[in-house]
C-alpha atoms as a PDB file:
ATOM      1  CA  UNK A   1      19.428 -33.872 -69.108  1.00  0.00           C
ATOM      2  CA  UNK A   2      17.704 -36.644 -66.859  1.00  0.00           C
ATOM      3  CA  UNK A   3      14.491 -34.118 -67.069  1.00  0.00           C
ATOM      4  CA  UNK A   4      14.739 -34.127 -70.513  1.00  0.00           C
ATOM      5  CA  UNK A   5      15.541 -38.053 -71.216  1.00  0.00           C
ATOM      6  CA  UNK A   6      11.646 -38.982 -68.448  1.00  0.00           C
ATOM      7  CA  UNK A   7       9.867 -36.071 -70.428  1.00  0.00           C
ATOM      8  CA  UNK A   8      11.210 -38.165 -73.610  1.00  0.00           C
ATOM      9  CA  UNK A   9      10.112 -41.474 -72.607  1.00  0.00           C
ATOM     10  CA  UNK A  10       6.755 -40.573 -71.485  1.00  0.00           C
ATOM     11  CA  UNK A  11       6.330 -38.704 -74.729  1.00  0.00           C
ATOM     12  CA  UNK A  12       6.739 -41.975 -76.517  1.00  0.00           C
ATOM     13  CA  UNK A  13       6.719 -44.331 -75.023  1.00  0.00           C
ATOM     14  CA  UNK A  14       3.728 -46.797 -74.503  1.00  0.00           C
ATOM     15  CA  UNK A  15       2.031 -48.802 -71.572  1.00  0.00           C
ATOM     16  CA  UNK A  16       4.342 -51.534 -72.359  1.00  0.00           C
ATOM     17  CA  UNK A  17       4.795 -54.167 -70.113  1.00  0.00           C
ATOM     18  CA  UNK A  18       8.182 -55.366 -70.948  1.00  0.00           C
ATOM     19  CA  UNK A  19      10.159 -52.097 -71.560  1.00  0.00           C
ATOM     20  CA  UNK A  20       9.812 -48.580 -71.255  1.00  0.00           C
ATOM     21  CA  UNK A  21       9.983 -47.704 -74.965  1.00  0.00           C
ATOM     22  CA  UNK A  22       7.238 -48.050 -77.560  1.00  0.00           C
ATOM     23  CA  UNK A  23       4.789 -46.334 -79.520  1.00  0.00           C
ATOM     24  CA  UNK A  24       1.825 -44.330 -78.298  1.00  0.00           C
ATOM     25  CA  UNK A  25      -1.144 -46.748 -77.522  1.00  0.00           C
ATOM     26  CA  UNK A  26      -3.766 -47.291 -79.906  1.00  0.00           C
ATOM     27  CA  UNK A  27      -6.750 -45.507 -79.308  1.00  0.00           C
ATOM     28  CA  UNK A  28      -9.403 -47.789 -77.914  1.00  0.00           C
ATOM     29  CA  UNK A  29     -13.006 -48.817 -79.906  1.00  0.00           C
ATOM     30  CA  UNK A  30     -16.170 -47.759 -79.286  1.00  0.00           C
ATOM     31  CA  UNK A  31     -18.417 -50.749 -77.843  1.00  0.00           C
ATOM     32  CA  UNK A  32     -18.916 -53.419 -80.357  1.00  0.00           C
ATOM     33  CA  UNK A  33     -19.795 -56.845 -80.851  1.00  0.00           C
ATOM     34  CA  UNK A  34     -16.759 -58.259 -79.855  1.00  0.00           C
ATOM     35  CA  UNK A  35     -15.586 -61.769 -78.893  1.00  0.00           C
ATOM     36  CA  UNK A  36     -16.722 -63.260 -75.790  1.00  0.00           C
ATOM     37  CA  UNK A  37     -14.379 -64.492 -73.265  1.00  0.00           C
ATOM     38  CA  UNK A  38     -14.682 -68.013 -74.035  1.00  0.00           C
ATOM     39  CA  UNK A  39     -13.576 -67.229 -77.994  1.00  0.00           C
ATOM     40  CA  UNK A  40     -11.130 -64.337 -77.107  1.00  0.00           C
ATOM     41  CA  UNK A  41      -8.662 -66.978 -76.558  1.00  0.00           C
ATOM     42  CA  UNK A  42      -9.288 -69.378 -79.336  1.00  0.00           C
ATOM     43  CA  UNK A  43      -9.656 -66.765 -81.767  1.00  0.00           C
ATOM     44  CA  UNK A  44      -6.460 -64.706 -80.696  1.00  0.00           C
ATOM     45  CA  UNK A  45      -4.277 -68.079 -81.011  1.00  0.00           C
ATOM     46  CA  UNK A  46      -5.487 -69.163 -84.027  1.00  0.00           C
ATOM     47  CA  UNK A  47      -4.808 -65.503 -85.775  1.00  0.00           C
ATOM     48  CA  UNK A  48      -1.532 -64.988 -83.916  1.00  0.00           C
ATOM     49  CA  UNK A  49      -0.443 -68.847 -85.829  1.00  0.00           C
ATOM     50  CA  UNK A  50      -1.543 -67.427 -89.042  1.00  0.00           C
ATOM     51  CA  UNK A  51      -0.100 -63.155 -89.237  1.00  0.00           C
ATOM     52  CA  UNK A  52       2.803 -63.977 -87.407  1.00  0.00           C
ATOM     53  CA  UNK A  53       5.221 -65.800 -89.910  1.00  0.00           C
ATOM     54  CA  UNK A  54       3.421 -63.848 -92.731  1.00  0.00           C
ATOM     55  CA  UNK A  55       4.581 -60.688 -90.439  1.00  0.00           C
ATOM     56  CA  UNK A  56       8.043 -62.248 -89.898  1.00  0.00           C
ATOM     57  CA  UNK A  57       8.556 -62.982 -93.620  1.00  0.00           C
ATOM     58  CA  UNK A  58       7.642 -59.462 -94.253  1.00  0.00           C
ATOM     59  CA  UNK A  59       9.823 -58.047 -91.701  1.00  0.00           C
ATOM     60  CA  UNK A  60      13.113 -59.825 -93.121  1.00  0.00           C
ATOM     61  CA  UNK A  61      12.206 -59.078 -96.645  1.00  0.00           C
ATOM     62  CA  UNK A  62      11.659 -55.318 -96.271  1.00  0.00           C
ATOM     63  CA  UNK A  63      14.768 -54.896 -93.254  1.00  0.00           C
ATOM     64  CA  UNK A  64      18.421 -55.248 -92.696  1.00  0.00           C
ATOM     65  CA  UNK A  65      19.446 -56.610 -89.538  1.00  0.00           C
ATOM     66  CA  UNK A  66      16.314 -56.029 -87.924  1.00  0.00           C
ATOM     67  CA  UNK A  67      14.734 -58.170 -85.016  1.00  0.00           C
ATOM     68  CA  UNK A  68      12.203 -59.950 -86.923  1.00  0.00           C
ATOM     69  CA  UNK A  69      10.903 -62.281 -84.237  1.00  0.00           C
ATOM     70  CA  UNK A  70       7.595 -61.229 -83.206  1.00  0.00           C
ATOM     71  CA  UNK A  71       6.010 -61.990 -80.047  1.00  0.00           C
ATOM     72  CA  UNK A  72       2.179 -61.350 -79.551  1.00  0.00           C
ATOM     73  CA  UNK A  73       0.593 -61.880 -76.575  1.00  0.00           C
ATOM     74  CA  UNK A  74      -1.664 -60.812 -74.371  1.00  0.00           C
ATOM     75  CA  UNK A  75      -1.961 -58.574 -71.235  1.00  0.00           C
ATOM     76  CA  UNK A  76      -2.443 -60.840 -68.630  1.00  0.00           C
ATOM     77  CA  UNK A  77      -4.239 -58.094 -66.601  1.00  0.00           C
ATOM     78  CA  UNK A  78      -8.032 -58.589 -67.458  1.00  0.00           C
ATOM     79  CA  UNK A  79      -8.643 -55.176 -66.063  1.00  0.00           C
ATOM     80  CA  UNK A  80      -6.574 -53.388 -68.500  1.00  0.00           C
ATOM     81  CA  UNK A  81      -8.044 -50.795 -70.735  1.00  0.00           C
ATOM     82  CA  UNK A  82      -8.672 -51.793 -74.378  1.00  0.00           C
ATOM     83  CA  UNK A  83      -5.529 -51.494 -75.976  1.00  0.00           C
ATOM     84  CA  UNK A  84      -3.292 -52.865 -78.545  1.00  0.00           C
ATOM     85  CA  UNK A  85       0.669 -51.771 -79.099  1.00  0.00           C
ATOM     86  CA  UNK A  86       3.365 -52.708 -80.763  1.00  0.00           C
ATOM     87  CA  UNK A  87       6.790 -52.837 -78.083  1.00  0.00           C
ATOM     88  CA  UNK A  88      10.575 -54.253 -77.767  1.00  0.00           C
ATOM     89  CA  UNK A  89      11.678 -56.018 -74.706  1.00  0.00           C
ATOM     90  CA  UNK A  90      14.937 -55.638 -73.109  1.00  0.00           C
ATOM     91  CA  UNK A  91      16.496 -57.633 -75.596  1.00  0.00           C
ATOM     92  CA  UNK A  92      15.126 -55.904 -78.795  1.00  0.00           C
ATOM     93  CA  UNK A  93      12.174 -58.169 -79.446  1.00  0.00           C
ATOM     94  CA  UNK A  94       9.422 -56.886 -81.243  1.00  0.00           C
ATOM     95  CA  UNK A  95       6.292 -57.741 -78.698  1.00  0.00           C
ATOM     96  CA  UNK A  96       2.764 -56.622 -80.260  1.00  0.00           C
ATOM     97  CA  UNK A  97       0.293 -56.807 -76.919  1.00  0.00           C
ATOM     98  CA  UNK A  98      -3.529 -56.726 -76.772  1.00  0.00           C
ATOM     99  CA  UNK A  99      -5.561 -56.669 -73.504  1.00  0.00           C
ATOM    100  CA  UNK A 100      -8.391 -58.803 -73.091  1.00  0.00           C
ATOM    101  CA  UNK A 101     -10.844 -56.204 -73.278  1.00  0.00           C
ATOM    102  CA  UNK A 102      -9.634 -55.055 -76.698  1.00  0.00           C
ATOM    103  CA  UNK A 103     -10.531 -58.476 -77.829  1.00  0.00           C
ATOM    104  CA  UNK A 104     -14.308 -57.739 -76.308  1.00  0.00           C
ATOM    105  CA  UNK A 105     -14.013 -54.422 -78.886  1.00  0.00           C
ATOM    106  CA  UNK A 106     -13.090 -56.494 -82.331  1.00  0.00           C
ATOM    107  CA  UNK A 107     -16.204 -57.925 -84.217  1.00  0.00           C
ATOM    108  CA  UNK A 108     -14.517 -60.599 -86.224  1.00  0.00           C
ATOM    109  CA  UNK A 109     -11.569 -62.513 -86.890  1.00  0.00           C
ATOM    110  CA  UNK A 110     -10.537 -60.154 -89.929  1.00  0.00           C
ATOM    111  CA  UNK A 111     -10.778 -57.132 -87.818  1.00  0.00           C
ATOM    112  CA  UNK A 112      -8.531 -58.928 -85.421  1.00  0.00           C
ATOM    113  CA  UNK A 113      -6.279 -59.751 -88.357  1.00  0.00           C
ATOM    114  CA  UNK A 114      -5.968 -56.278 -89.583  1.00  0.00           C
ATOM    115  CA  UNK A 115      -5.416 -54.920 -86.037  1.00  0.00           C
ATOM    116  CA  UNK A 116      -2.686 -57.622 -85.062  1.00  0.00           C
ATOM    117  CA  UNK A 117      -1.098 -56.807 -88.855  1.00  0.00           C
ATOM    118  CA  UNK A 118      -1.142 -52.870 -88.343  1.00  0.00           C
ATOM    119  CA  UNK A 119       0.913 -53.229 -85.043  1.00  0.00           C
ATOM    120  CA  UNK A 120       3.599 -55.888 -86.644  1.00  0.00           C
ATOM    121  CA  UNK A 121       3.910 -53.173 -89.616  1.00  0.00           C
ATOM    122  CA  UNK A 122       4.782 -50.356 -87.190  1.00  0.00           C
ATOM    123  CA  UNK A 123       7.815 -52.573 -86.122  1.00  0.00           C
ATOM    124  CA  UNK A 124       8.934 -53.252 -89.983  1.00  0.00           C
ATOM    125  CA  UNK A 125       8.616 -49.311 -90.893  1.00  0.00           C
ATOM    126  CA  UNK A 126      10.879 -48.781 -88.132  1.00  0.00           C
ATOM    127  CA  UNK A 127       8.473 -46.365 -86.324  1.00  0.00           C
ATOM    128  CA  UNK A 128       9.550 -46.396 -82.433  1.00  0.00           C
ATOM    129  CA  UNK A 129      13.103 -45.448 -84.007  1.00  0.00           C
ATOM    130  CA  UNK A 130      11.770 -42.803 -86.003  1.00  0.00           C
ATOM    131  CA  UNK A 131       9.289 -41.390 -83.599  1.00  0.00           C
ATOM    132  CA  UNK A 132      12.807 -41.741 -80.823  1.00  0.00           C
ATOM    133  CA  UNK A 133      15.027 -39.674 -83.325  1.00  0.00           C
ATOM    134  CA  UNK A 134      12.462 -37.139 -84.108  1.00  0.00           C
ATOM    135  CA  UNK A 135      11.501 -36.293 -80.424  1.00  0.00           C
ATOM    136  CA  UNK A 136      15.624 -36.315 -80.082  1.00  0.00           C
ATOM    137  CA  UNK A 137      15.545 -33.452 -82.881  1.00  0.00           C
ATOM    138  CA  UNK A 138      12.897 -31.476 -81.936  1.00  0.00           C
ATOM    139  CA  UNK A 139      14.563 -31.193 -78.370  1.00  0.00           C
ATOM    140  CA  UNK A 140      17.823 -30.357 -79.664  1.00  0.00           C
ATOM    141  CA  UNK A 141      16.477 -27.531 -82.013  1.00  0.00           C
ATOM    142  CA  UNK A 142      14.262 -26.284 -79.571  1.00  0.00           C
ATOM    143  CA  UNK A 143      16.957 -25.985 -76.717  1.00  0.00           C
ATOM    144  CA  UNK A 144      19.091 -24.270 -78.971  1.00  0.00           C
ATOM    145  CA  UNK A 145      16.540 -21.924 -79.534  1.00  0.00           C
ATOM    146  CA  UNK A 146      15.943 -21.128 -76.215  1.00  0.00           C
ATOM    147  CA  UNK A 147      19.452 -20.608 -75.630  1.00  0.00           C
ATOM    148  CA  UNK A 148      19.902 -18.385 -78.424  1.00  0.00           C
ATOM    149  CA  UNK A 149      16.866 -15.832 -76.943  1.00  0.00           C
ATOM    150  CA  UNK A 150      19.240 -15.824 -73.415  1.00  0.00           C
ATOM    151  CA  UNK A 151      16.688 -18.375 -71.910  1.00  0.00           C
ATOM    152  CA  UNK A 152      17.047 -19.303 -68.215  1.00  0.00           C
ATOM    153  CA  UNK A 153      18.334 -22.895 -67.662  1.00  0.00           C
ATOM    154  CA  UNK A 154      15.070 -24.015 -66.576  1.00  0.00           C
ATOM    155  CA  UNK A 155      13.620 -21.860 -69.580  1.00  0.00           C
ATOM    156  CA  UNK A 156      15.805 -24.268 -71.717  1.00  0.00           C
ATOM    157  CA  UNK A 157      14.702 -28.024 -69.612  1.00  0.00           C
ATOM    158  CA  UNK A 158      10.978 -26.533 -70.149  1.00  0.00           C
ATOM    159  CA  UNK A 159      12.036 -26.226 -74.213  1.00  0.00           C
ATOM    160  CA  UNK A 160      13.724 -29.194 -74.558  1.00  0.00           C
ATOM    161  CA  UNK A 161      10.282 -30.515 -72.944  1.00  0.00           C
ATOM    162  CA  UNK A 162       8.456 -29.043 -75.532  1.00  0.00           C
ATOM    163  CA  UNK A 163      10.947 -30.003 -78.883  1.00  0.00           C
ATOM    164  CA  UNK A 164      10.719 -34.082 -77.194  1.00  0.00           C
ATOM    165  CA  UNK A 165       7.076 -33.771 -77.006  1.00  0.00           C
ATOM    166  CA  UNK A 166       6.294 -32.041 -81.001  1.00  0.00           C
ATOM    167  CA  UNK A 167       9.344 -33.798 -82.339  1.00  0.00           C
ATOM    168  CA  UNK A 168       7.751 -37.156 -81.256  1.00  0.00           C
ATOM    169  CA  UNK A 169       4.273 -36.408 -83.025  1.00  0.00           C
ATOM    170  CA  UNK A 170       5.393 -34.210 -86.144  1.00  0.00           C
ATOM    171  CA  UNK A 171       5.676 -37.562 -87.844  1.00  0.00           C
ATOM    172  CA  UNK A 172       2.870 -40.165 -85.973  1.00  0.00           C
ATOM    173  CA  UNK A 173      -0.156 -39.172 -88.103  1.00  0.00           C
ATOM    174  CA  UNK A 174       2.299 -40.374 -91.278  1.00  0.00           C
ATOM    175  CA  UNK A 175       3.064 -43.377 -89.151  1.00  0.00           C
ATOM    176  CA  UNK A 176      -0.206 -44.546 -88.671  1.00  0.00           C
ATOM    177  CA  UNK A 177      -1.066 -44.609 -92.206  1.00  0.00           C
ATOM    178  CA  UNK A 178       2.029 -46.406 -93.050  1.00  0.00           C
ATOM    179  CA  UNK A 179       0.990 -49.427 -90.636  1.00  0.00           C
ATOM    180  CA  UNK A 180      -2.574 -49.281 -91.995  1.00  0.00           C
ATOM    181  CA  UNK A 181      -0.907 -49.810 -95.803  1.00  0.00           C
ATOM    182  CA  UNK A 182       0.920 -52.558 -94.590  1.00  0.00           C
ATOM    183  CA  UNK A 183      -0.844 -53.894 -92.379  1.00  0.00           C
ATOM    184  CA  UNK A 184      -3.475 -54.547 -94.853  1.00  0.00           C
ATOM    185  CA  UNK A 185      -1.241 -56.388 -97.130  1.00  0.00           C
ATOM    186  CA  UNK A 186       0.142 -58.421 -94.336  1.00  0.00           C
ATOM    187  CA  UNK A 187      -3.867 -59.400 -93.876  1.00  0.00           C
ATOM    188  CA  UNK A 188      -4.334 -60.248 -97.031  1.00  0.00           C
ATOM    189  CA  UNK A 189      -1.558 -62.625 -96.840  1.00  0.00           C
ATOM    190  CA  UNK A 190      -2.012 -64.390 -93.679  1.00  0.00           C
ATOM    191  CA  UNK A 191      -5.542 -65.890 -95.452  1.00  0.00           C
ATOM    192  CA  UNK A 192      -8.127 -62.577 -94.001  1.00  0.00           C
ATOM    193  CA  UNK A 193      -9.696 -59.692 -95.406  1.00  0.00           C
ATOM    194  CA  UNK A 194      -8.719 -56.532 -95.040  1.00  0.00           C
ATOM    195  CA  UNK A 195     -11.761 -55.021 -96.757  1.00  0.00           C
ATOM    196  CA  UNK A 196     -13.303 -56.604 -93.419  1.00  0.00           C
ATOM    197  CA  UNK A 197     -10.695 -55.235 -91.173  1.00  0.00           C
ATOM    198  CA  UNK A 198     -11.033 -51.784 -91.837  1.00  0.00           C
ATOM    199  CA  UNK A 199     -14.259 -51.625 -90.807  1.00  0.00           C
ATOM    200  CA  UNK A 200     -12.888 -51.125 -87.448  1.00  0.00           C
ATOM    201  CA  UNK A 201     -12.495 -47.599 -87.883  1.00  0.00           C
ATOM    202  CA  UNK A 202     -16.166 -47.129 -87.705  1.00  0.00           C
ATOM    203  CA  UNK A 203     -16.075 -47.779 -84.066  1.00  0.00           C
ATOM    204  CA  UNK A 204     -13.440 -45.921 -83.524  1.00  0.00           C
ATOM    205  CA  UNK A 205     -13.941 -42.327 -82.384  1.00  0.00           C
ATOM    206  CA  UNK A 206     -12.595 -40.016 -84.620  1.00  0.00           C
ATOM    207  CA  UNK A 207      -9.285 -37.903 -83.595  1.00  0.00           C
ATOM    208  CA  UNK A 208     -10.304 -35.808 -86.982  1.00  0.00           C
ATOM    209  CA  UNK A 209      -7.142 -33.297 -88.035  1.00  0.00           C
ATOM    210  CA  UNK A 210      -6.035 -32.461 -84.232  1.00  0.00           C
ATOM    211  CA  UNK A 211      -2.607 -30.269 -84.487  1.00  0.00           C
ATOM    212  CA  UNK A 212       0.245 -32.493 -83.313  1.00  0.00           C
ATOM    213  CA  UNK A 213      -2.782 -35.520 -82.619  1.00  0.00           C
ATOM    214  CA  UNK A 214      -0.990 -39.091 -82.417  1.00  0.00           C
ATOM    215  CA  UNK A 215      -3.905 -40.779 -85.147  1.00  0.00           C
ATOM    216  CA  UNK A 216      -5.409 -39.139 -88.357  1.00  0.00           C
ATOM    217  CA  UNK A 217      -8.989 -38.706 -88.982  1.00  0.00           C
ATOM    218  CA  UNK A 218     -10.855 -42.285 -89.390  1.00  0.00           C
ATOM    219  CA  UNK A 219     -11.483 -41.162 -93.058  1.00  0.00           C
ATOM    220  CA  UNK A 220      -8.164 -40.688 -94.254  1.00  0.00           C
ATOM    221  CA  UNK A 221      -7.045 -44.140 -92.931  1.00  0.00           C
ATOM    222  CA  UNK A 222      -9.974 -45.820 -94.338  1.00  0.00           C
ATOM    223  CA  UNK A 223      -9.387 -44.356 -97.654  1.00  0.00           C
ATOM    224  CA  UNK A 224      -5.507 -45.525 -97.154  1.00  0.00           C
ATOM    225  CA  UNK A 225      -6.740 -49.002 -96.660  1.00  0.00           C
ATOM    226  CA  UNK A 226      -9.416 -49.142 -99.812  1.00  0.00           C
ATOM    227  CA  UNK A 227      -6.666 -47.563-101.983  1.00  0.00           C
ATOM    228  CA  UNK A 228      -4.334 -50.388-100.799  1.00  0.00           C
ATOM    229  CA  UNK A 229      -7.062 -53.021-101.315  1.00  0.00           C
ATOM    230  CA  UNK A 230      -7.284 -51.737-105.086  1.00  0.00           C
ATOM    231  CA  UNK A 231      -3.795 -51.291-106.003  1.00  0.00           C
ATOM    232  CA  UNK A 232      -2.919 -54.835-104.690  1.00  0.00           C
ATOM    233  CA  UNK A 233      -5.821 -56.466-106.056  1.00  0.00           C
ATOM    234  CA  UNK A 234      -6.759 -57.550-102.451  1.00  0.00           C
ATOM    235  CA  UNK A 235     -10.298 -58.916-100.972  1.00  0.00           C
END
């Protein structure tokens, strides 16, 4: 069972610097013309003042007894890979973290908008539970199966492995377009455009339709965003 409960959290858990839970990180952009040091900063604060009570708002309109208090920060380690994730801490705060050299990847203050507003929407959809209970059932049912074919006991630890590990991505393509629909709303409304935003995704390197891959092709979540844009009546 201890086997099983490390193979879980490293399944789905993210980098996070405050607990050991989270979603898998976001994969990182291509090399853009991204903020410079000097703006990183001032840009990041001044974003962070406007998405995070539109995010909060959200959150407590959409949830029930959810932690609605965001914290966004960043990764004080300047050498960390671009990155940005959504987190709780030890107390059940939602914590959405960027490293510094994520900032150097995002163009534009509405990119940085969008991003910042995808992670806050993975915390209102309730992913890291979801993603938690599905790795939880895939275990089980795979276990059982195991057992069922007269499995050895480390047959079974090798198949609950293997449930934790599919169980936690049957669902995190789905997830990922979720965030991207609200995420652009939550854009929109903190004062940015997400018809900028998305145009992130062309920097991105495209996962395409990988079997059990954590991010859907580029295409699909661009098209989630434009179809979002049009049935909002968003800019």
């Amino acid at each position: 069972m201890r086997r099983f409960l490390l193979v879980m959290a490293l399944s789905v858990a993210a980098c996070d610097v405050t607990m050991d839970s989270g979603p898998a990180p976001a994969v990182a952009a291509a090399p853009g013309q991204g903020f410079s040091p000097a703006e990183a900063g001032l840009a990041f604060a001044e974003i962070t003042r406007a998405v995070e009570p539109v995010a909060e708002r959200e959150c407590r309109s959409r949830t029930r007894g959810l932690n609605c208090d965001f914290r966004i920060q960043i990764d004080p380690d300047r050498r960390a890979a671009p990155n940005a994730y959504q987190s709780l801490d030890r107390s059940g705060r939602p914590v959405i973290t960027f490293t510094w050299s994520m900032l150097g990847e995002i163009s534009n203050r509405d990119e940085l908008a969008f991003v910042m507003s995808h992670e806050t929407a993975h915390h209102i959809q309730g992913h890291l539970a979801r993603q938690q209970e599905t790795a939880l059932s895939g275990a089980v049912i795979f276990a059982g199966l195991a057992t069922i074919a007269g499995a050895s006991a480390g047959d079974i630890a090798n198949a609950q492995d293997l449930g934790a590990f599919v169980g936690a991505r049957s669902y995190s393509k789905e997830f990922e377009l979720e965030a991207d629909q609200l995420g652009a709303i939550i854009t929109h409304k903190a004062g940015y455009r997400p018809s900028e935003g998305v145009k992130f995704f062309a920097r991105l390197p495209d996962p395409g339709d990988r079997f059990l891959g954590t991010h859907p092709a580029n295409y699909d979540r661009v098209k989630v965003v434009n179809d979002t844009i049009r049935r909002y009546g968003l800019n």
